[in-house]
N, C-alpha and C. Protein backbone atom coordinates (compact mmCIF):
# COMPACT_ATOMS: atom_id res chain seq x y z
N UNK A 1 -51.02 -18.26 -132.34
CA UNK A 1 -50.72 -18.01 -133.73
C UNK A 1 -51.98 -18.29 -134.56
N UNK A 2 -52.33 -17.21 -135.11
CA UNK A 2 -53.47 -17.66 -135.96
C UNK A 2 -53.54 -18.17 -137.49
N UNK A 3 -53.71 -19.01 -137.34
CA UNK A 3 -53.63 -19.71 -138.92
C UNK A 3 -54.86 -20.28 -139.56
N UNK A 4 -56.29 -19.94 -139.59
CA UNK A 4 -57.37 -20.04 -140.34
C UNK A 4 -58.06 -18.28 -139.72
N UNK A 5 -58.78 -18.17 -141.04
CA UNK A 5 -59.72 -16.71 -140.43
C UNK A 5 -60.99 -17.42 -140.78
N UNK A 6 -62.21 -17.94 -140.50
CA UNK A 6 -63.49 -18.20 -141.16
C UNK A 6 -64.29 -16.87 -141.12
N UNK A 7 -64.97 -16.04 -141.75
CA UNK A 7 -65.92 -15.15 -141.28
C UNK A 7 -67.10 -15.06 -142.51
N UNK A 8 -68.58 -15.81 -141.37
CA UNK A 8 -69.73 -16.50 -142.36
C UNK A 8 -70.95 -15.53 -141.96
N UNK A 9 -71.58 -15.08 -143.16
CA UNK A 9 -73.10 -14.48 -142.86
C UNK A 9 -72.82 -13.00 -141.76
N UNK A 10 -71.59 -12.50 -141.95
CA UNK A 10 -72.09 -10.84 -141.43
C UNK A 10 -72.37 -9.91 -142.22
N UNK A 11 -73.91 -10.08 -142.36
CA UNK A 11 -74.34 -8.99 -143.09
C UNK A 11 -73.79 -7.13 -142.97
N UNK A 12 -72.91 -6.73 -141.82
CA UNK A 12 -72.46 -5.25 -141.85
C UNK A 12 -71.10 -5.33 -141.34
N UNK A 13 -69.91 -6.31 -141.99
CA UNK A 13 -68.38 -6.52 -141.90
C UNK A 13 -68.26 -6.40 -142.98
N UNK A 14 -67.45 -4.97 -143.07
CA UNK A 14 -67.10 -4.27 -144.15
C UNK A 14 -65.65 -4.60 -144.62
N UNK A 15 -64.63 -5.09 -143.90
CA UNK A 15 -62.95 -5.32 -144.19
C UNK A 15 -62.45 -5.71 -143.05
N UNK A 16 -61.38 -6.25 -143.77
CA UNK A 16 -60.59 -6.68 -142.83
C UNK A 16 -59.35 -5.70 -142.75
N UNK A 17 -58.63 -6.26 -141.24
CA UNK A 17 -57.51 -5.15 -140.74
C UNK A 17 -56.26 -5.69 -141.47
N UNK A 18 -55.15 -5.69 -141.31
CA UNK A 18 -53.86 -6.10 -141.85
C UNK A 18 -53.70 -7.33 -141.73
N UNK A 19 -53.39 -8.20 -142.25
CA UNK A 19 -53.43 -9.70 -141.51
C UNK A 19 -52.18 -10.10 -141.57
N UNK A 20 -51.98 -11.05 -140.79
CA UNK A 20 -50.70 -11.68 -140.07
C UNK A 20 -49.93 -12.64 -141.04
N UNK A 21 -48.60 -12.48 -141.38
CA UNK A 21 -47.94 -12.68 -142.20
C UNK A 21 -48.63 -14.91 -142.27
N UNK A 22 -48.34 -15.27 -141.24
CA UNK A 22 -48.68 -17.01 -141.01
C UNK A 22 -49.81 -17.03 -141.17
N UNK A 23 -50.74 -16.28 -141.63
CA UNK A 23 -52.16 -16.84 -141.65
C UNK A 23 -52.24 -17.56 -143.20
N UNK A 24 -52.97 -19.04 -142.69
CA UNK A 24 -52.61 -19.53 -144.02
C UNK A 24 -54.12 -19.70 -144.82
N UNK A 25 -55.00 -19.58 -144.15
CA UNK A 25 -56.38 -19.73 -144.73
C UNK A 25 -57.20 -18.40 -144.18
N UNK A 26 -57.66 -17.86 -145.39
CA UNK A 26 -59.32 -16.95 -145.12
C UNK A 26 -60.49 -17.52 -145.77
N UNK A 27 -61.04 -17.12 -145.22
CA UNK A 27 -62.70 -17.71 -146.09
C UNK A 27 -63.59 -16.70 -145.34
N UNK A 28 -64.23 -15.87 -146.43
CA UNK A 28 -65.47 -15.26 -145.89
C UNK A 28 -66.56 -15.57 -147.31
N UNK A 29 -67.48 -15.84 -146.19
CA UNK A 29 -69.13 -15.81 -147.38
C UNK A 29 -70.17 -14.85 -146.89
N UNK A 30 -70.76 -14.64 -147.53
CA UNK A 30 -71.98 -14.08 -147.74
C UNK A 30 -71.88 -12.83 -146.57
N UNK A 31 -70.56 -11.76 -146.87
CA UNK A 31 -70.85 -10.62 -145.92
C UNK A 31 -70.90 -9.54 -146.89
N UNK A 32 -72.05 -9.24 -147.40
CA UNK A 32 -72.42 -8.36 -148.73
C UNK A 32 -71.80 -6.97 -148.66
N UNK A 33 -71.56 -6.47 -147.54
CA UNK A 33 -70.63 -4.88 -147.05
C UNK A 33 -69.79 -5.07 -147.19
N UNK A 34 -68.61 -6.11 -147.74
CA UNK A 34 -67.26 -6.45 -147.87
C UNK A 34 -66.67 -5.96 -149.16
N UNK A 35 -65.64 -4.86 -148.38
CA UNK A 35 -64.93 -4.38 -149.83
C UNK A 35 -63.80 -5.15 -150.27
N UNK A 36 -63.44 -4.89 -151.38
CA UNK A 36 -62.56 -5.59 -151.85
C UNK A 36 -61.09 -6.16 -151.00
N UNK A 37 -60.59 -7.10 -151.27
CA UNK A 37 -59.05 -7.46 -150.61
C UNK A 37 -58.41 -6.54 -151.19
N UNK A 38 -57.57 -6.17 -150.48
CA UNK A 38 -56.82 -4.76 -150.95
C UNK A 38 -55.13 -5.94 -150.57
N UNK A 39 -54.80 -7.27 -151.34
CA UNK A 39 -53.55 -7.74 -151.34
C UNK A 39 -52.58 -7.60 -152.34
N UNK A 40 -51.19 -7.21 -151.41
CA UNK A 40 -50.36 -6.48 -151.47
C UNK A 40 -49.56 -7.98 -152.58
N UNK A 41 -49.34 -7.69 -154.19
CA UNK A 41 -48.79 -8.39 -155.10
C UNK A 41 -47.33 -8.71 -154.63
N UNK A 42 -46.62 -7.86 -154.59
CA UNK A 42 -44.99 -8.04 -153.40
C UNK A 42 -44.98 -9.07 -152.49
N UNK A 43 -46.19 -8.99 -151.37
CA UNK A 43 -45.99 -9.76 -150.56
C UNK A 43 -45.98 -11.32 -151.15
N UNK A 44 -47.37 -11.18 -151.98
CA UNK A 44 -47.89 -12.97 -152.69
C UNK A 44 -46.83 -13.38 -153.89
N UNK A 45 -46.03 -12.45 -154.32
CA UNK A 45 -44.86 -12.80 -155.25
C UNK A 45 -43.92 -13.27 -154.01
N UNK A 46 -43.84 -12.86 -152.97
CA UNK A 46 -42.36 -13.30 -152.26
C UNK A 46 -43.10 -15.11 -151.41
N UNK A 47 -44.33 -14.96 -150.92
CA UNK A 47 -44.73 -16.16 -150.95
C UNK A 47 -44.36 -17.32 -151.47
N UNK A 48 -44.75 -16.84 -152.91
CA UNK A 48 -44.91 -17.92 -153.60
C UNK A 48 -43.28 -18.47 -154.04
N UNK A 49 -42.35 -17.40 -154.25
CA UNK A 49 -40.83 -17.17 -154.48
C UNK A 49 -40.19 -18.26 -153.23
N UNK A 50 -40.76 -17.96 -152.65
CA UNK A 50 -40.13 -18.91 -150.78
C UNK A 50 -40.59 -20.39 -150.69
N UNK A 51 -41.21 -20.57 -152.24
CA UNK A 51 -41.61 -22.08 -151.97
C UNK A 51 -41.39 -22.93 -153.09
N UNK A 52 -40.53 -21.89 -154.35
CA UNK A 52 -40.28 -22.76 -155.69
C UNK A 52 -39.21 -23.63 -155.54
N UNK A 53 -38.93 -23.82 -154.32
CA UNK A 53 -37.74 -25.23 -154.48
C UNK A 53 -38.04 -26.19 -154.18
N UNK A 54 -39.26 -26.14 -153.28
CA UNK A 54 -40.03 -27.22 -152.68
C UNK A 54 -40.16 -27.95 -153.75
N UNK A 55 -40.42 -29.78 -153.29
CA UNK A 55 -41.10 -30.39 -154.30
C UNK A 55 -42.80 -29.73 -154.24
N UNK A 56 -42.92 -30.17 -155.67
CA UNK A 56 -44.50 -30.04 -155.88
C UNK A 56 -45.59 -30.09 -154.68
N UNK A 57 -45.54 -31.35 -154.26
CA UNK A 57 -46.42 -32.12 -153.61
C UNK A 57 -46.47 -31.34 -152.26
N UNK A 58 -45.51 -30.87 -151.71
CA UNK A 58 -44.89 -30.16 -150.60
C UNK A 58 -44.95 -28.85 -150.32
N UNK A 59 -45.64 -28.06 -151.80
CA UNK A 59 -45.84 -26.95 -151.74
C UNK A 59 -47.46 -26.45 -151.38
N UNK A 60 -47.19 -25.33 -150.69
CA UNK A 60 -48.83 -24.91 -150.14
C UNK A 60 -49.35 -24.81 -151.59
N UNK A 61 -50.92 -24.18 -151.53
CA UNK A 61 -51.76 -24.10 -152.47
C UNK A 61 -51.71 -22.62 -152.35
N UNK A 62 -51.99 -21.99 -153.53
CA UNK A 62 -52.55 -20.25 -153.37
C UNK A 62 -53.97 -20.66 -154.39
N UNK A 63 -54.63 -20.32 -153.92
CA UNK A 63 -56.16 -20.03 -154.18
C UNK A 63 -56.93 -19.08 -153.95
N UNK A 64 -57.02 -18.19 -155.24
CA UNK A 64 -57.88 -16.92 -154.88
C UNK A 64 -58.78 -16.81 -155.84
N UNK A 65 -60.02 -16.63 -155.04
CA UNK A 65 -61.44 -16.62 -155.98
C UNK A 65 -62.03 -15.45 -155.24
N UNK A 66 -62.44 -14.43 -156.34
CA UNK A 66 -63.24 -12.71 -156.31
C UNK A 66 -64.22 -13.27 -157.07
N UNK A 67 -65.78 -12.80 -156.50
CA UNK A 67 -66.61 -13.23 -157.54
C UNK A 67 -66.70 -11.91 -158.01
N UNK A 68 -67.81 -12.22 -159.59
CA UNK A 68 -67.96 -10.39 -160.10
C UNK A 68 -68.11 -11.94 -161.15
N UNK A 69 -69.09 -10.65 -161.98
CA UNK A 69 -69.50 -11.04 -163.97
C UNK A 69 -68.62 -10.41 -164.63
N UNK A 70 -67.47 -9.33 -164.29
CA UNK A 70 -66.89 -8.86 -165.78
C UNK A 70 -65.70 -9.69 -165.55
N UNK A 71 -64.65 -9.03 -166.30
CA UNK A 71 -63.48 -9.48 -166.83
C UNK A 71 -62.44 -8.25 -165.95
N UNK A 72 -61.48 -8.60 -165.38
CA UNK A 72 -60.81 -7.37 -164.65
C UNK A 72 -60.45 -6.39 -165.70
N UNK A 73 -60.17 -5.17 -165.61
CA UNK A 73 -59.78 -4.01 -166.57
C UNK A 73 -58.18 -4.36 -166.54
N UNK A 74 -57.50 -4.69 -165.92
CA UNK A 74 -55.97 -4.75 -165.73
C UNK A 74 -55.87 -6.25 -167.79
N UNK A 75 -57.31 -6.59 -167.97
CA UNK A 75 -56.57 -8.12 -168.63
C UNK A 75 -56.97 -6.56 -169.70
N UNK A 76 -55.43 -7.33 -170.59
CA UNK A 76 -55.59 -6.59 -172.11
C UNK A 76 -56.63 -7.33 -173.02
N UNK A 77 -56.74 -8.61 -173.08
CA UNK A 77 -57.57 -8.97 -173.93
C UNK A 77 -59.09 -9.08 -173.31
N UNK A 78 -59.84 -8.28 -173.56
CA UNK A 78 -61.41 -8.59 -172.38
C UNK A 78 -62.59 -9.46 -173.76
N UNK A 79 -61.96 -9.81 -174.07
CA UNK A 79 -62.75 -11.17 -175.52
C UNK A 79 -63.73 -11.94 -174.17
N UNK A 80 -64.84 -12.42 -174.39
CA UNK A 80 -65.83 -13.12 -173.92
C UNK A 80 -66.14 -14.22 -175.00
N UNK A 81 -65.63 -15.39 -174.28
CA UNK A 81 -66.20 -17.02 -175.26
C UNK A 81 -66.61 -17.62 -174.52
N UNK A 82 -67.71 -18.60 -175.44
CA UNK A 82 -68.63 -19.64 -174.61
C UNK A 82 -67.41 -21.20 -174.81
N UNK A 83 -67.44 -21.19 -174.02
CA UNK A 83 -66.58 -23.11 -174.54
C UNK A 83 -67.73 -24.29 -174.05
N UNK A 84 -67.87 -24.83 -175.13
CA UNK A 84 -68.30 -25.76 -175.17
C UNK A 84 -67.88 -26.92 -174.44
N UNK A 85 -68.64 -27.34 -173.14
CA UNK A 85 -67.89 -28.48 -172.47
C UNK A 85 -67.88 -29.89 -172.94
N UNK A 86 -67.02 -30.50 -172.94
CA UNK A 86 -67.23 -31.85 -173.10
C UNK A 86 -66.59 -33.36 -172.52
N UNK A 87 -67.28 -34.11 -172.92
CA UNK A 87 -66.98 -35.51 -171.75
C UNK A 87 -65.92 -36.02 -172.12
N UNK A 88 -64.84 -36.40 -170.94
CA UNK A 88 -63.78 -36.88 -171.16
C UNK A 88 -63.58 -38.17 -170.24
N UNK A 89 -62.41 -38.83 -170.36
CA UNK A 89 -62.38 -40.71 -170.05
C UNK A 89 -62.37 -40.27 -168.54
N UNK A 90 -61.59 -39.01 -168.17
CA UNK A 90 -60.80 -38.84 -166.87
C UNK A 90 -61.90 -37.98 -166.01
N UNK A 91 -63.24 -37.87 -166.52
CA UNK A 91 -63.74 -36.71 -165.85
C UNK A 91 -64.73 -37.69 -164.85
N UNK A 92 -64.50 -38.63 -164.52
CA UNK A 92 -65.04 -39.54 -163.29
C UNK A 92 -63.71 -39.52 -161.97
N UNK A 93 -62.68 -39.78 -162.60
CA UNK A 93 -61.25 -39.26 -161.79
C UNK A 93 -61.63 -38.38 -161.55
N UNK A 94 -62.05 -36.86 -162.26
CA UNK A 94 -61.09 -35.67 -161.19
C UNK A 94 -62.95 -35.07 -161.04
N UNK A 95 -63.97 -36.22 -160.58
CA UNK A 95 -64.96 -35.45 -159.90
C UNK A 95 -65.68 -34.92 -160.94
N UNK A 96 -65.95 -34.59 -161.68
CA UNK A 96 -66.68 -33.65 -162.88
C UNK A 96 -67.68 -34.31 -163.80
N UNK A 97 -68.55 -33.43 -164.11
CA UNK A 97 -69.76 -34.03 -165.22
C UNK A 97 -69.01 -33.61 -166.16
N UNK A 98 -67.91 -32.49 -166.39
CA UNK A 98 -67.28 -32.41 -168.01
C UNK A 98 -66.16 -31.92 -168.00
N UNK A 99 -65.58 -31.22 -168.92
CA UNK A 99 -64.45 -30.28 -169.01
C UNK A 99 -64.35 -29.49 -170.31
N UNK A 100 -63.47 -28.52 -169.76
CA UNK A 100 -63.21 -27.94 -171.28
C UNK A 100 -61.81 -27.08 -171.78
N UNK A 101 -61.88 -27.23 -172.96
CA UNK A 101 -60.48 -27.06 -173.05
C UNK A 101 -59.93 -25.26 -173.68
N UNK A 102 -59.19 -24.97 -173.23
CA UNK A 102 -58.97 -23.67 -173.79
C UNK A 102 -57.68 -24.06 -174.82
N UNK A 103 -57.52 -23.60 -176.07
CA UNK A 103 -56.21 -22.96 -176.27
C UNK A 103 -55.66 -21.35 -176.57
N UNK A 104 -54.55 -21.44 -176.03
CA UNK A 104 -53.88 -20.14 -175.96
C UNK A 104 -52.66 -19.82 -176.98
N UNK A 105 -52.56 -18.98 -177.40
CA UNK A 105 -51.60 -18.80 -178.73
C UNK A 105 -50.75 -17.88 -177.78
N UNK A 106 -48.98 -18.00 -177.23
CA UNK A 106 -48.67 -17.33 -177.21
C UNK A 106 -48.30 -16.45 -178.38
N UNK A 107 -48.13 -14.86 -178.03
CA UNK A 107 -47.49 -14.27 -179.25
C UNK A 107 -45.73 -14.62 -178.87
N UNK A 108 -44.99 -14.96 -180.39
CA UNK A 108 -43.78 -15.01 -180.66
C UNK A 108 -43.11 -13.78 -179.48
N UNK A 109 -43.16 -12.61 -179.29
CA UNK A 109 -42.61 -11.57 -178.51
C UNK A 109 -42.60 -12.28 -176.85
N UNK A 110 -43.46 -13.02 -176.42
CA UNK A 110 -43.33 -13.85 -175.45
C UNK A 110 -42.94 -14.77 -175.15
N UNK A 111 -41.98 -15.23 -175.87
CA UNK A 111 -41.74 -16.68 -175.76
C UNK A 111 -40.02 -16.05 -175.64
N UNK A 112 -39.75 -14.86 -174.95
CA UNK A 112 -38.30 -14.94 -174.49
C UNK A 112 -38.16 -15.31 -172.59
N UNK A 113 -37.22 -15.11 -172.34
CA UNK A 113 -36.57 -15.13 -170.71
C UNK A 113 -37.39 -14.69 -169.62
N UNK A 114 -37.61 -13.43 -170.25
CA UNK A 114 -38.39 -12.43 -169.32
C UNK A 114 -39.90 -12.40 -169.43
N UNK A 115 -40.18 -13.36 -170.02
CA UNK A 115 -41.87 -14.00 -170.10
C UNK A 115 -42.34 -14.58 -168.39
N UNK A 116 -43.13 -14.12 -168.00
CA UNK A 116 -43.80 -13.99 -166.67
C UNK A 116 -44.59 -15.62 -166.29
N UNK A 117 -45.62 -15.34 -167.87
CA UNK A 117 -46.76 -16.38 -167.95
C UNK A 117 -47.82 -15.86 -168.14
N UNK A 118 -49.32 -16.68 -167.50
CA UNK A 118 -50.07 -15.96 -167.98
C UNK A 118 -51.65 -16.22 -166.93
N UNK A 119 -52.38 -14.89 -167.30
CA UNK A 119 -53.36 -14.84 -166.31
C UNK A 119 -54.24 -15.39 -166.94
N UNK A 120 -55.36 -16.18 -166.36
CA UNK A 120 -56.35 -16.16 -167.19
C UNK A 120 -57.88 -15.75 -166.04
N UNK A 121 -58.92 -15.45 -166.61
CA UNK A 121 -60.10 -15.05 -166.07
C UNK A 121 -61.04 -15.67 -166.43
N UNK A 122 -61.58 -16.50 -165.88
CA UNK A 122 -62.77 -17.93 -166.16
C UNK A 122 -64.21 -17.61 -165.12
N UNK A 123 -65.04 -16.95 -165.75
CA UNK A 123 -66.70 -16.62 -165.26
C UNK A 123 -66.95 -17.91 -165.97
N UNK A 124 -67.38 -18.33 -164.10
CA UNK A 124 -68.12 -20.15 -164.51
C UNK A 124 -69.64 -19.79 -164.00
N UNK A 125 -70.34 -20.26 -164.75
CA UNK A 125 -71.88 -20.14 -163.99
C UNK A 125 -72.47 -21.79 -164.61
N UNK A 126 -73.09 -22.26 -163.15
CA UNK A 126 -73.85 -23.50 -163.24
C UNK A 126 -75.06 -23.48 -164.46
N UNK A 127 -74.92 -24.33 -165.25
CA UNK A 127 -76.45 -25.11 -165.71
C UNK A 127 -77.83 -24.17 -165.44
N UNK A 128 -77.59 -24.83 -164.12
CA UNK A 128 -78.98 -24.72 -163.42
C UNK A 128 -78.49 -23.39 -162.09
N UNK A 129 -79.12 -22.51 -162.02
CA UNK A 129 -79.18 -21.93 -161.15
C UNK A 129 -79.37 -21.99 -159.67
N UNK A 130 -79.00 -22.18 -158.40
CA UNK A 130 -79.89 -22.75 -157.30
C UNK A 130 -79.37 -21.10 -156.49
N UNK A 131 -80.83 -20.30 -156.56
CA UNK A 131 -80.70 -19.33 -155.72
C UNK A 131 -80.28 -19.10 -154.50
N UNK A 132 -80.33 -20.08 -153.50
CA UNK A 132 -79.83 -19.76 -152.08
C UNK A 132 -78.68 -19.83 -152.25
N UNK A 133 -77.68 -20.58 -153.16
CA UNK A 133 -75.94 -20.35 -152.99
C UNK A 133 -75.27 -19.67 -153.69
N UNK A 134 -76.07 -18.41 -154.29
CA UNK A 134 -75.48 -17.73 -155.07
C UNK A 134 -74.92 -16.85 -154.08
N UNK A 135 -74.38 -16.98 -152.87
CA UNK A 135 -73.62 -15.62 -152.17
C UNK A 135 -72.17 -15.58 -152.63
N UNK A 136 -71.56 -14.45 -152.85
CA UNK A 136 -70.26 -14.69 -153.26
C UNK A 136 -69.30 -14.99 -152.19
N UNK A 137 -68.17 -15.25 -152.12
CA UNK A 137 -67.33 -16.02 -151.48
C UNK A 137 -65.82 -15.60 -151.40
N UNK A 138 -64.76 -15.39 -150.75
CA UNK A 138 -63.62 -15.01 -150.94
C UNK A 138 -62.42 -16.09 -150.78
N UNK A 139 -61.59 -16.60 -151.42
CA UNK A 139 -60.88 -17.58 -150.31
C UNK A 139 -59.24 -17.33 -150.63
N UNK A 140 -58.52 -17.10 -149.44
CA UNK A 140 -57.16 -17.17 -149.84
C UNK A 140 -56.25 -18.36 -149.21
N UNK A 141 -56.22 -18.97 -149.29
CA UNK A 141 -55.54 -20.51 -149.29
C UNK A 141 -53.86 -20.20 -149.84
N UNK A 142 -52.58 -20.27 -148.81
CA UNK A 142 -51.37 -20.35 -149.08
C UNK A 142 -51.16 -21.67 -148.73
């Protein structure tokens, strides 16, 4: 049963084949011929659906990171802001030189039953640049 995929530094691995419903980790880096994940929203809605009774603590993780500089075309709002980071009591707790805070205004029309939630799209770029780890990275973590 396969349950991690690692695939590191193939410069001419272009995609992957169908993958197996139990696979609970992918990770590929730096394979620059790699087209996009072509994952199926149905499937990662019924995922995630198969685990909202769980307690918290008990529930897998979903983690998906696409690198890219724009903003996806699917977000209606494509607004670009700088946030200003700043130091907080807790940012020795959770690991961090800072944080920052967003707020979000729902609109009134959203705040009924059939309100989903909400996506957000966060282009983080370091300080300081360090050229050798700029390869992009994929990871799907259930």
């Amino acid at each position: 049963m396969l349950h991690s995929l690692i695939i590191n530094d193939c410069l001419r691995f272009q995609s992957l084949p169908t993958l197996p419903s139990n696979l609970q980790c992918l990770f590929t880096s730096n394979c620059p011929q790699m087209k996009p994940l072509n994952l199926d929203p149905q499937m990662l809605w019924k995922t995630f659906e198969s685990h909202m009774n769980q307690k918290e603590e008990d529930r897998p993780h979903l983690w998906v990171t696409n690198p890219g500089r724009e903003i996806p075309p699917w977000f209606n709002n494509q607004k670009v802001d700088f946030i200003k980071p700043f130091h907080h009591p807790y940012n020795k707790l959770l690991s961090c030189d800072s944080m920052a805070s967003i707020k979000v205004e729902v609109p009134d029309h959203c705040q009924s039953s059939k309100w989903w939630g909400i996506a957000i799209c966060l282009a983080l770029e370091p300080l300081t640049m360090q050229h050798n780890s700029s390869s992009p990275s994929h990871v799907f973590d259930s």
